[in-house]
PDB file of N, CA and C in Angstrom:
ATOM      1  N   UNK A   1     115.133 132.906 105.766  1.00  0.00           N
ATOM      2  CA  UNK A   1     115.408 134.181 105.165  1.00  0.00           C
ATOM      3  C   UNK A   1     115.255 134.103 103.640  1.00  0.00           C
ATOM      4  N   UNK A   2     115.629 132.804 103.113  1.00  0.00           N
ATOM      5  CA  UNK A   2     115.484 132.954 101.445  1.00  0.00           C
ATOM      6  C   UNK A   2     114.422 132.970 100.848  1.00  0.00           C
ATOM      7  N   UNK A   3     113.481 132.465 101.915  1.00  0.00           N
ATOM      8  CA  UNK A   3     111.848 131.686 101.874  1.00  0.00           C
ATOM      9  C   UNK A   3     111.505 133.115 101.978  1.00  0.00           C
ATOM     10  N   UNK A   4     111.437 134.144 102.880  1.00  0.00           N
ATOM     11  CA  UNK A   4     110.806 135.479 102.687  1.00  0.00           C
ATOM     12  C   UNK A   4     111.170 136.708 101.902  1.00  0.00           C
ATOM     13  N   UNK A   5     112.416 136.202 100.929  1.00  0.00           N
ATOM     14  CA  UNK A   5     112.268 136.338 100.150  1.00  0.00           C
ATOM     15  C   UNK A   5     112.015 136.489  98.946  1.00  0.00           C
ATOM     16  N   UNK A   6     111.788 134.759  98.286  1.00  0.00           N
ATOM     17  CA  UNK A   6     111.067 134.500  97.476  1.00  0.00           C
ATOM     18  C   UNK A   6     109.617 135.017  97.615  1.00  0.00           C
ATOM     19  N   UNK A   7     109.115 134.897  98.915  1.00  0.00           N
ATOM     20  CA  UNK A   7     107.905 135.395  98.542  1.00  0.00           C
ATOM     21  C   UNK A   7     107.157 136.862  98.524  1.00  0.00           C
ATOM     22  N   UNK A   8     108.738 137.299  98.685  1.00  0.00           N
ATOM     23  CA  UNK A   8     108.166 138.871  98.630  1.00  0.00           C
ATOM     24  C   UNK A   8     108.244 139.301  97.025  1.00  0.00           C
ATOM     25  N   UNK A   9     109.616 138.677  96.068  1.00  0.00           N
ATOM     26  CA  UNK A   9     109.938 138.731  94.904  1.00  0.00           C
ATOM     27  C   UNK A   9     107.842 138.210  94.046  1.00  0.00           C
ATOM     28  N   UNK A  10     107.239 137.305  94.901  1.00  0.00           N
ATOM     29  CA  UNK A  10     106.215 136.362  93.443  1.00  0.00           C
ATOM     30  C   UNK A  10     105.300 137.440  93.958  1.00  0.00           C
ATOM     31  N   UNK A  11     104.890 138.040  95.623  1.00  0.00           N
ATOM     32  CA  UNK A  11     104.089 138.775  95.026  1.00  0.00           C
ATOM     33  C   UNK A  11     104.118 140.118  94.473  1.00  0.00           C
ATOM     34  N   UNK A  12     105.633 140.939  93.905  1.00  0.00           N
ATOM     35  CA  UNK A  12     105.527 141.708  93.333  1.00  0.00           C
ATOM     36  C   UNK A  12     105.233 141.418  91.650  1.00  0.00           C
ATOM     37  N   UNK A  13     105.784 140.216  91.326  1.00  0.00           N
ATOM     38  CA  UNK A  13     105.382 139.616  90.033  1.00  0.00           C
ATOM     39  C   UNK A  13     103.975 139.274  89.480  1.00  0.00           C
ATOM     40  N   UNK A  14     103.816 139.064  90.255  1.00  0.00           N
ATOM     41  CA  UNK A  14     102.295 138.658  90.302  1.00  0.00           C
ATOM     42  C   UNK A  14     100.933 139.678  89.214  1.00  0.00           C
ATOM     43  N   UNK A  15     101.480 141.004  90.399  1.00  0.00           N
ATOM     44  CA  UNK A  15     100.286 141.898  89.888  1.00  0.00           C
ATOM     45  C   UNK A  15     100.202 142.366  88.172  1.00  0.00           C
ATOM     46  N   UNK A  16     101.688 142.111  87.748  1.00  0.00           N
ATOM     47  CA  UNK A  16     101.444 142.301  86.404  1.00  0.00           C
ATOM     48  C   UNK A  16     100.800 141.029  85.569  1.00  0.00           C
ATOM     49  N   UNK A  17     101.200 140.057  86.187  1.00  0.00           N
ATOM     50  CA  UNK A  17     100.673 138.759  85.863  1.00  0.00           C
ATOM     51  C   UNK A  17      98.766 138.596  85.708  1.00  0.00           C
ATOM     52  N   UNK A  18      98.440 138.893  86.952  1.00  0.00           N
ATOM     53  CA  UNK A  18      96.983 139.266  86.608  1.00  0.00           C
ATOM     54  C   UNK A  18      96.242 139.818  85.102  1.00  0.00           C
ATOM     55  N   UNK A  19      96.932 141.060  85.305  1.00  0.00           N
ATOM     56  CA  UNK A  19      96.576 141.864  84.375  1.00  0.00           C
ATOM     57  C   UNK A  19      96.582 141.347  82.731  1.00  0.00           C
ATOM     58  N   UNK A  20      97.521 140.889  82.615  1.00  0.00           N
ATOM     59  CA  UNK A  20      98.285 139.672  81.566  1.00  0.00           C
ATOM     60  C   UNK A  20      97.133 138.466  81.292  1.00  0.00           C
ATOM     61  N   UNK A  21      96.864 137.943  82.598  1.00  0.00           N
ATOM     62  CA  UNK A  21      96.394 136.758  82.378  1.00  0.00           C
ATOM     63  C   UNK A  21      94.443 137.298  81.680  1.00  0.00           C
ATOM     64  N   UNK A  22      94.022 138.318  82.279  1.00  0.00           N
ATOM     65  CA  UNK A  22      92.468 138.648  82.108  1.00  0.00           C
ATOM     66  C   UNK A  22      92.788 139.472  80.773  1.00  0.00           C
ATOM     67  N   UNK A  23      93.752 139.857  80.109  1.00  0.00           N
ATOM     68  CA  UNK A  23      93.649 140.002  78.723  1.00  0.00           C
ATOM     69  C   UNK A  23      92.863 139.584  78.106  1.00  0.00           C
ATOM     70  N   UNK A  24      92.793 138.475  77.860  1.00  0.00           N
ATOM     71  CA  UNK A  24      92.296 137.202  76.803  1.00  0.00           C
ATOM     72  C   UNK A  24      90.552 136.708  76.989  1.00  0.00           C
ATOM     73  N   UNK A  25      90.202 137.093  78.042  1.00  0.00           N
ATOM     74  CA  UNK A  25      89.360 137.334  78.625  1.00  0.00           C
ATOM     75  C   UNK A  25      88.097 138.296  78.721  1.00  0.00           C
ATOM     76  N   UNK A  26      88.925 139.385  78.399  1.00  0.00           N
ATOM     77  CA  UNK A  26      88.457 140.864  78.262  1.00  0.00           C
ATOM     78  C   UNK A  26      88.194 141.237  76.842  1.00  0.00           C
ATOM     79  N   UNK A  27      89.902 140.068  75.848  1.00  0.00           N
ATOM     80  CA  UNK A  27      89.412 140.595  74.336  1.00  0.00           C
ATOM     81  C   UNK A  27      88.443 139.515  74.031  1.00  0.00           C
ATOM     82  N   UNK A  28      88.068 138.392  74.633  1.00  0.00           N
ATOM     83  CA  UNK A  28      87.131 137.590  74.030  1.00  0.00           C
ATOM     84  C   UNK A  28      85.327 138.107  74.209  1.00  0.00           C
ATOM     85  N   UNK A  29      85.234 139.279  75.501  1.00  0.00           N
ATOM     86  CA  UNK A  29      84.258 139.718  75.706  1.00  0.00           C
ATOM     87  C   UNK A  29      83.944 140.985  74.506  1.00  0.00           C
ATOM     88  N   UNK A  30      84.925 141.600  74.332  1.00  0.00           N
ATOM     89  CA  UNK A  30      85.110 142.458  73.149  1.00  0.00           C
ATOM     90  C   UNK A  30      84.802 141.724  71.755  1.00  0.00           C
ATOM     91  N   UNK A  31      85.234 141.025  71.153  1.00  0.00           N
ATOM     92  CA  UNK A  31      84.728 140.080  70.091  1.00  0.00           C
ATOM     93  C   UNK A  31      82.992 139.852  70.332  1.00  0.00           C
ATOM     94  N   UNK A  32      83.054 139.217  71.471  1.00  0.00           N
ATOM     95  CA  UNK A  32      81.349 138.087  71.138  1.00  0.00           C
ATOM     96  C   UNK A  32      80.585 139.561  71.410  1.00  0.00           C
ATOM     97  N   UNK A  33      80.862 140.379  71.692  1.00  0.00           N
ATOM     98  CA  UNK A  33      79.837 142.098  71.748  1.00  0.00           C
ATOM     99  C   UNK A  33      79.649 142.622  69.802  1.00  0.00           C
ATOM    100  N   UNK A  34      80.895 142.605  69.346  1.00  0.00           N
ATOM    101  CA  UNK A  34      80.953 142.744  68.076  1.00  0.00           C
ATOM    102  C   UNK A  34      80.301 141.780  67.023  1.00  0.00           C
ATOM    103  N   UNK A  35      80.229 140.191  67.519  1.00  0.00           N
ATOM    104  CA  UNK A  35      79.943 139.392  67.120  1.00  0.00           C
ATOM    105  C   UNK A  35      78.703 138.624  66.720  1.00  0.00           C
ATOM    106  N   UNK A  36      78.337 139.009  68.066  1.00  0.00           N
ATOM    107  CA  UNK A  36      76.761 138.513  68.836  1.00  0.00           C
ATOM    108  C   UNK A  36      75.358 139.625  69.005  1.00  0.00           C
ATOM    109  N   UNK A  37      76.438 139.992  70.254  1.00  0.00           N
ATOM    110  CA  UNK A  37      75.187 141.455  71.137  1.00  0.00           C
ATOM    111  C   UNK A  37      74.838 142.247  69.683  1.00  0.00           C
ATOM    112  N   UNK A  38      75.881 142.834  69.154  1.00  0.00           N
ATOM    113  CA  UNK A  38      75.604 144.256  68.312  1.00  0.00           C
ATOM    114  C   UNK A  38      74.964 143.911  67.276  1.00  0.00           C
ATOM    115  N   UNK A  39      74.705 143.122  66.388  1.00  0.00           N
ATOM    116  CA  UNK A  39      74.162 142.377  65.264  1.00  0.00           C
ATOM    117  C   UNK A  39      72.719 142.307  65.670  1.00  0.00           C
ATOM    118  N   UNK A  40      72.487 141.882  66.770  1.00  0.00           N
ATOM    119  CA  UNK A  40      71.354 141.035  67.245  1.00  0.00           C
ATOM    120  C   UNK A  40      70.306 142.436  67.774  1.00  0.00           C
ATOM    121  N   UNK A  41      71.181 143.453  68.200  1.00  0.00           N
ATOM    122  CA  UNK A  41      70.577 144.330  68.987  1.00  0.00           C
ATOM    123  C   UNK A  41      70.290 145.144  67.585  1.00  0.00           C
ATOM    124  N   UNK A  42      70.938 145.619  66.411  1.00  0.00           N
ATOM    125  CA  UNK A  42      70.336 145.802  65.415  1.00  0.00           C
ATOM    126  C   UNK A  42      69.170 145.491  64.607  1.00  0.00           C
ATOM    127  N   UNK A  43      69.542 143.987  64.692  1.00  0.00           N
ATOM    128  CA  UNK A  43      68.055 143.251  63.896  1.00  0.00           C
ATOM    129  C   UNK A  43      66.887 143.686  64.520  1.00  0.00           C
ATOM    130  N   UNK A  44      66.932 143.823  65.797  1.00  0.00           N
ATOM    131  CA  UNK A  44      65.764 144.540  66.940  1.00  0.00           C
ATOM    132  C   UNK A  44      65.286 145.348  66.670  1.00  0.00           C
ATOM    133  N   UNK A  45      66.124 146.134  66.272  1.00  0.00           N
ATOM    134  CA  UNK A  45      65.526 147.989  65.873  1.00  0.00           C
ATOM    135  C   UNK A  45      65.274 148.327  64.739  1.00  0.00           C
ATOM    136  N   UNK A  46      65.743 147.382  64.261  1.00  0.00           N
ATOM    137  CA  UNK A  46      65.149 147.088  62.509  1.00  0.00           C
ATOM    138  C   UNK A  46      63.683 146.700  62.696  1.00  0.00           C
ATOM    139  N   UNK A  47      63.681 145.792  63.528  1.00  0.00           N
ATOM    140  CA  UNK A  47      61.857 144.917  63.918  1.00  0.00           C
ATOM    141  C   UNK A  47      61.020 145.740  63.872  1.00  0.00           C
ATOM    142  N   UNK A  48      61.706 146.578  65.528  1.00  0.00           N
ATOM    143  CA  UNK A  48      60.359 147.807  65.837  1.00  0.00           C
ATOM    144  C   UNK A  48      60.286 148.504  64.843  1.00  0.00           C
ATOM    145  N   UNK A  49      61.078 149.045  64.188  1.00  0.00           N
ATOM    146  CA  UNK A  49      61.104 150.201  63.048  1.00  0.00           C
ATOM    147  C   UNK A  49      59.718 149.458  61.682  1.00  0.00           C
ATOM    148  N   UNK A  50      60.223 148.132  61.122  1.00  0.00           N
ATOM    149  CA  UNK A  50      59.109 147.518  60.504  1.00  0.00           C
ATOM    150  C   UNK A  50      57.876 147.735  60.960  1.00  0.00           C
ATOM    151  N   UNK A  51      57.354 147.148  62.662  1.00  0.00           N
ATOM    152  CA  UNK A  51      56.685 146.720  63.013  1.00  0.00           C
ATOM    153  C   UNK A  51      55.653 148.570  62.753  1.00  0.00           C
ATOM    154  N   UNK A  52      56.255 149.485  63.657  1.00  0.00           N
ATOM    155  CA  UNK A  52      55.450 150.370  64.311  1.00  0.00           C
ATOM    156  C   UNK A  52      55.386 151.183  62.108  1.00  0.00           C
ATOM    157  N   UNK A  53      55.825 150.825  61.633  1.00  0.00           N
ATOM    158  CA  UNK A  53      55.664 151.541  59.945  1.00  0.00           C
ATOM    159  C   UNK A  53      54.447 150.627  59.572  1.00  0.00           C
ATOM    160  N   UNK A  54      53.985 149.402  59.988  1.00  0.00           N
ATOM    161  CA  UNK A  54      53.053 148.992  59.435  1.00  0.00           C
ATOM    162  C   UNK A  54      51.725 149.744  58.984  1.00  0.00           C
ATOM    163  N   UNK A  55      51.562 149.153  58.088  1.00  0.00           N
ATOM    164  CA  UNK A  55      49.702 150.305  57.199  1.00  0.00           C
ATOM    165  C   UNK A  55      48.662 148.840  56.425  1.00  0.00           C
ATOM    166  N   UNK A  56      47.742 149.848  56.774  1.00  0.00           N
ATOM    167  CA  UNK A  56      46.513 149.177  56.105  1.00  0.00           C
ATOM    168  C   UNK A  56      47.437 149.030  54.185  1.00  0.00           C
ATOM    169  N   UNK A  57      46.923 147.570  53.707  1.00  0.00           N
ATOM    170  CA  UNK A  57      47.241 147.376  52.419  1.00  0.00           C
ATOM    171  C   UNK A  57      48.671 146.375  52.008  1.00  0.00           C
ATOM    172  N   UNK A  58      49.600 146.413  53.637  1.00  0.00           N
ATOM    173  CA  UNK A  58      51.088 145.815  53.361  1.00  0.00           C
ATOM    174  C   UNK A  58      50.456 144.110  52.987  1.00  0.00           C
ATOM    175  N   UNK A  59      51.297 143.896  52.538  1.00  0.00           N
ATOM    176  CA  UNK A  59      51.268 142.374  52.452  1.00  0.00           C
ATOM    177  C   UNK A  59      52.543 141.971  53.314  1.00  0.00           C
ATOM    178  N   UNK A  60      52.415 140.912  54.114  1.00  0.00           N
ATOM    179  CA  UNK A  60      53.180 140.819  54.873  1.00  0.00           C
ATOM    180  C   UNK A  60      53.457 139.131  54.989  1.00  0.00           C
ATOM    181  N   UNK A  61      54.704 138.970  55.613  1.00  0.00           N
ATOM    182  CA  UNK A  61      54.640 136.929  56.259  1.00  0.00           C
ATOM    183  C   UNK A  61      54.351 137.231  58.307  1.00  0.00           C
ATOM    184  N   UNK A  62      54.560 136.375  57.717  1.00  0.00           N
ATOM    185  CA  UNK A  62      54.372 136.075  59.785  1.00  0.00           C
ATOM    186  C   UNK A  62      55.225 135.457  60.596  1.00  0.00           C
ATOM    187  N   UNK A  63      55.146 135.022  61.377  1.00  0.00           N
ATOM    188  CA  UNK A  63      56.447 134.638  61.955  1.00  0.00           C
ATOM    189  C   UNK A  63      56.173 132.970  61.774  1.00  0.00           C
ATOM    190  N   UNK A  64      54.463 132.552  61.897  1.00  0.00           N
ATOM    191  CA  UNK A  64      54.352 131.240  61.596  1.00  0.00           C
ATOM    192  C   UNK A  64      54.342 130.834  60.050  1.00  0.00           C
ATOM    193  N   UNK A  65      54.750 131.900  58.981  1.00  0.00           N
ATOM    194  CA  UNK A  65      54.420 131.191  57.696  1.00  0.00           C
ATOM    195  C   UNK A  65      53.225 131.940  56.686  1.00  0.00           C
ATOM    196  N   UNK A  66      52.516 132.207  57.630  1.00  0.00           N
ATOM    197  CA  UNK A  66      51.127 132.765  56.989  1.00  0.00           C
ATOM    198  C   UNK A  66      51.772 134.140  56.093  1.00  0.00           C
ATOM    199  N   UNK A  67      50.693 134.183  55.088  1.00  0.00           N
ATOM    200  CA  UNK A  67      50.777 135.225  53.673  1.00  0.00           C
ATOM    201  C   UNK A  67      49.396 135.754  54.156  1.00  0.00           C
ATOM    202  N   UNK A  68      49.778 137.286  54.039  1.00  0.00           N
ATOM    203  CA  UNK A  68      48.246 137.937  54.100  1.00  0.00           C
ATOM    204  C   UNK A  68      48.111 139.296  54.032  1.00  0.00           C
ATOM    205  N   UNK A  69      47.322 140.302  53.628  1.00  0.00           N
ATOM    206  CA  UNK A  69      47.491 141.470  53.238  1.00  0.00           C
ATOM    207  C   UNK A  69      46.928 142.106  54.893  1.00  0.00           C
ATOM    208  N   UNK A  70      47.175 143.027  55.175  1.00  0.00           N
ATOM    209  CA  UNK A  70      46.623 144.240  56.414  1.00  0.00           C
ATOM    210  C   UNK A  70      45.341 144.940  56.330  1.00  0.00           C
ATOM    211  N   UNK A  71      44.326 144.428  56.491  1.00  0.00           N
ATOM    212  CA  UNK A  71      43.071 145.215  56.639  1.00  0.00           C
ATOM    213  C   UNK A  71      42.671 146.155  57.068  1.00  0.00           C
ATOM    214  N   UNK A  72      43.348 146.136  58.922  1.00  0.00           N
ATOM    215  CA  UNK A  72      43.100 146.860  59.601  1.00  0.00           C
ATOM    216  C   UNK A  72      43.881 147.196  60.884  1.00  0.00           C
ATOM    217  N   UNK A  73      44.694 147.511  61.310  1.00  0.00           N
ATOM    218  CA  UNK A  73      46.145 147.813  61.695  1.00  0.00           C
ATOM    219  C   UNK A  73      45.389 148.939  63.442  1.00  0.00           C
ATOM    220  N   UNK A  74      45.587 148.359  64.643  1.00  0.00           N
ATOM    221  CA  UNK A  74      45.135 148.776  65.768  1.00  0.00           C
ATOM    222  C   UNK A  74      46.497 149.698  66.401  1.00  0.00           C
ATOM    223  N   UNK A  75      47.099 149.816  67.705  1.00  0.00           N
ATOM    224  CA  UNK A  75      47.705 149.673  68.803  1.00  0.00           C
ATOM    225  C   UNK A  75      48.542 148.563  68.650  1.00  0.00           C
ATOM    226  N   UNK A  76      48.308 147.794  69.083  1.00  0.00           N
ATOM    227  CA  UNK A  76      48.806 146.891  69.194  1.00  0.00           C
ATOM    228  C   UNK A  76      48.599 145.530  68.571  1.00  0.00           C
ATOM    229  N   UNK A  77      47.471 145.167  67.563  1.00  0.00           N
ATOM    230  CA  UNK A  77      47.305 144.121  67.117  1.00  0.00           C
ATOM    231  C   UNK A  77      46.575 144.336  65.201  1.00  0.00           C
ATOM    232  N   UNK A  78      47.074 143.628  64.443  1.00  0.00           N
ATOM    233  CA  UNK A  78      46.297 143.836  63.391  1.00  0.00           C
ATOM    234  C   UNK A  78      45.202 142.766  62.878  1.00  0.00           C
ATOM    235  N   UNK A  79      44.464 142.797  62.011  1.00  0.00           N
ATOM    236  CA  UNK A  79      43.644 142.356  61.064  1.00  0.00           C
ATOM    237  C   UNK A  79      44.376 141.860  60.039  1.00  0.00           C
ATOM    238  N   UNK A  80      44.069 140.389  59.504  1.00  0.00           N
ATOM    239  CA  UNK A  80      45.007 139.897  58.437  1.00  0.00           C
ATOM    240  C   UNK A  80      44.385 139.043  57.257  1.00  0.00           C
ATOM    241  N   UNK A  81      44.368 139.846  56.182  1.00  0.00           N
ATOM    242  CA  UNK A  81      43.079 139.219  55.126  1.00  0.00           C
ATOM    243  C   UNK A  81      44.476 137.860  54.867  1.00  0.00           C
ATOM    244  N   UNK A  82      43.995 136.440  55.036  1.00  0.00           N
ATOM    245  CA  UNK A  82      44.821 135.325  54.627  1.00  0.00           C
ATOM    246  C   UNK A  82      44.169 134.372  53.365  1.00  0.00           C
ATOM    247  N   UNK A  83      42.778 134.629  53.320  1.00  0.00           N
ATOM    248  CA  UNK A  83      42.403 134.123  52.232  1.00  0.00           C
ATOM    249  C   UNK A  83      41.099 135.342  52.126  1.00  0.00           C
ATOM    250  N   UNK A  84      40.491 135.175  50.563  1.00  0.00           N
ATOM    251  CA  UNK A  84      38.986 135.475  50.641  1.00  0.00           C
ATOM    252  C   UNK A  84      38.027 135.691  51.136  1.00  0.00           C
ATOM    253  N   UNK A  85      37.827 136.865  51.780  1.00  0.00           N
ATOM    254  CA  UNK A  85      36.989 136.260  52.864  1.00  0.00           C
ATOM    255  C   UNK A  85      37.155 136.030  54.058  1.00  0.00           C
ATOM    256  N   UNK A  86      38.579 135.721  54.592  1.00  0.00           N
ATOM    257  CA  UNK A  86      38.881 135.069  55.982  1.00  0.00           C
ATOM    258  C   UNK A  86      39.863 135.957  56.511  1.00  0.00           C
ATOM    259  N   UNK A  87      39.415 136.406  58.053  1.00  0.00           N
ATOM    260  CA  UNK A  87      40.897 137.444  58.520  1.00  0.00           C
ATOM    261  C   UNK A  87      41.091 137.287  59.999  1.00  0.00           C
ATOM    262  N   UNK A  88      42.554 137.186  60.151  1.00  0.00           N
ATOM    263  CA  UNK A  88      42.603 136.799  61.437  1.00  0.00           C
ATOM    264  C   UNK A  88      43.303 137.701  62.479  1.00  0.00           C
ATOM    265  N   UNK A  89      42.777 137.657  63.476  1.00  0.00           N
ATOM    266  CA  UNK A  89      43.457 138.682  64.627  1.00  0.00           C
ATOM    267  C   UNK A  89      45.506 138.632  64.600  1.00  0.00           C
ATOM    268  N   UNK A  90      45.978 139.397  64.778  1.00  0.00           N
ATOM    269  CA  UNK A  90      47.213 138.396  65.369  1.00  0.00           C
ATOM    270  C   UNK A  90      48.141 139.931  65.934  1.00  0.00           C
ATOM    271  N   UNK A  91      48.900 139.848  66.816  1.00  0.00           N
ATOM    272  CA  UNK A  91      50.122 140.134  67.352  1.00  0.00           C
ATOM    273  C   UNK A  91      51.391 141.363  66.464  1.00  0.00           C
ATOM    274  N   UNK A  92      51.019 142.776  66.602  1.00  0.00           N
ATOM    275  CA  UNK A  92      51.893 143.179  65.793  1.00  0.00           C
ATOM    276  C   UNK A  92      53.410 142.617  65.113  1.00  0.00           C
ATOM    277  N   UNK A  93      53.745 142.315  66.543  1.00  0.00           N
ATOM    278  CA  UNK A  93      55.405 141.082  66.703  1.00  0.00           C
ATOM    279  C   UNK A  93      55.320 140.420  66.197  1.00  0.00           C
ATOM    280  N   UNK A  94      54.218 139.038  65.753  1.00  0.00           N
ATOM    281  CA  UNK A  94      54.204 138.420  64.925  1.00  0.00           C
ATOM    282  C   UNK A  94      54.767 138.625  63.379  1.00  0.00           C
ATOM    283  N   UNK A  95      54.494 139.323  62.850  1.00  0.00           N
ATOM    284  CA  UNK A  95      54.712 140.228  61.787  1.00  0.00           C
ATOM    285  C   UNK A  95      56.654 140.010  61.597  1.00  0.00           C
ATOM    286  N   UNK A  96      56.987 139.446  60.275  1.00  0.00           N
ATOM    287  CA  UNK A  96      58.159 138.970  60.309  1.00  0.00           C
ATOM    288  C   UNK A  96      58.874 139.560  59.188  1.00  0.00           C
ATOM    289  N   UNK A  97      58.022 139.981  58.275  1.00  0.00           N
ATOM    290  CA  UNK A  97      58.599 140.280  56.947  1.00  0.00           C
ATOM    291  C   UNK A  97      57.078 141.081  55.679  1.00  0.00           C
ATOM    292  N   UNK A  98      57.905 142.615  55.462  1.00  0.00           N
ATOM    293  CA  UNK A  98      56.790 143.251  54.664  1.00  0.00           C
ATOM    294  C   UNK A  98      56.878 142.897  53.404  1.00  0.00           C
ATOM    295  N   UNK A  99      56.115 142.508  53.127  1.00  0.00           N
ATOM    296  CA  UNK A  99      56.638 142.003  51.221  1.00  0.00           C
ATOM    297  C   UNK A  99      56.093 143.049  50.080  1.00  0.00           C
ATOM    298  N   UNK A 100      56.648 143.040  48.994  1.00  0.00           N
ATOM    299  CA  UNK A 100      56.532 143.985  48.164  1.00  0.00           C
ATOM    300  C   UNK A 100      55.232 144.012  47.496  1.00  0.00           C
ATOM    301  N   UNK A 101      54.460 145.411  47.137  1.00  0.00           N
ATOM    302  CA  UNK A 101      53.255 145.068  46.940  1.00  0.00           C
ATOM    303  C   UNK A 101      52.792 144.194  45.632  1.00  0.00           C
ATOM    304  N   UNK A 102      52.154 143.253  45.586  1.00  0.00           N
ATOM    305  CA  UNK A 102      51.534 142.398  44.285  1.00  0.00           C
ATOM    306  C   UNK A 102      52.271 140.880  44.651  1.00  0.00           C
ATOM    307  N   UNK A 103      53.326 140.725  45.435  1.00  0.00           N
ATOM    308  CA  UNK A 103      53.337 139.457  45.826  1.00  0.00           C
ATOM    309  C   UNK A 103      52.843 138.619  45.679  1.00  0.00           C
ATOM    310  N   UNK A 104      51.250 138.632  46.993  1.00  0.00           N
ATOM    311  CA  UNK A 104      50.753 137.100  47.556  1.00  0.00           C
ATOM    312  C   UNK A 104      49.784 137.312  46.031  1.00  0.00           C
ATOM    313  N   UNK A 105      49.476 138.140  45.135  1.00  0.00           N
ATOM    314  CA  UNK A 105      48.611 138.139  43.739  1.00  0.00           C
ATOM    315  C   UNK A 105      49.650 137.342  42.993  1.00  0.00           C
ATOM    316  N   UNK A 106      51.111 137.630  42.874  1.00  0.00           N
ATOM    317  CA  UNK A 106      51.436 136.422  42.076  1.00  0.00           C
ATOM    318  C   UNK A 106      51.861 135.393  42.343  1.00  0.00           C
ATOM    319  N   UNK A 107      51.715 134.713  44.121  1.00  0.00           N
ATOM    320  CA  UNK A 107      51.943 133.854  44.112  1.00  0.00           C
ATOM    321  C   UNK A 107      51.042 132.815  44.165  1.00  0.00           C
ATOM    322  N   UNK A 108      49.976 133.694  44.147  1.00  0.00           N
ATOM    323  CA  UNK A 108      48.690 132.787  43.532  1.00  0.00           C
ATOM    324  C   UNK A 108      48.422 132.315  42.345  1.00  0.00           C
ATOM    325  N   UNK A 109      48.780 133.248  41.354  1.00  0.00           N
ATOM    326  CA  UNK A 109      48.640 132.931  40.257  1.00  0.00           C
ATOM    327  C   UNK A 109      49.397 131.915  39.232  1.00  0.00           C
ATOM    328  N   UNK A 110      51.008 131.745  40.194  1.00  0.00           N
ATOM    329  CA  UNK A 110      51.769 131.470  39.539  1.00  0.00           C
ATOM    330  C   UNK A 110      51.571 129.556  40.105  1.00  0.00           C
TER     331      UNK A 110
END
């Protein structure tokens, strides 16, 4: 008799206990969203927003490094004057960073 009662007493205790225990759980999923996801999902829409503004004339970096002005800007892929003379196909996405115009002129010079 004491035995069915104890266990009628833990599982009314219990259910608040749950609730209690997935707190910590729930606020740690709340944090790494604020932390992680939302930051990250920004930088994204920042990308496309760069990417699809691109124009003939930007000077731009790349995602591998390369310096090069925009020749000729498609759908989906551009033209990339990298030296004199020399231009290479590449990947709108590629495209990492628009740089201000006269840049890759003075970083030649300098």
């Amino acid at each position: 008799m004491l035995i069915s009662n104890a266990w009628a007493q833990g599982a009314a205790g219990t259910g608040q206990m749950d609730i209690l225990s997935l707190m910590p759980i729930i606020l740690m999923f709340v944090v790494l969203y604020f932390l992680l996801i939302r930051p990250q999902l920004k930088r994204a829409k920042e990308h496309r927003t760069m990417v699809a503004a691109l124009a003939k004339g930007d000077e731009i970096v790349t995602g591998g490094g390369e310096l090069g002005k925009i020749t000729k800007v498609g759908e989906n892929y551009l033209t990339v004057e990298v030296a004199p003379g020399v231009e290479i196909l590449m990947q709108k996405p590629a495209v990492q960073t628009v740089l201000p115009k006269g840049t890759i002129k003075a970083a030649h010079d300098g």
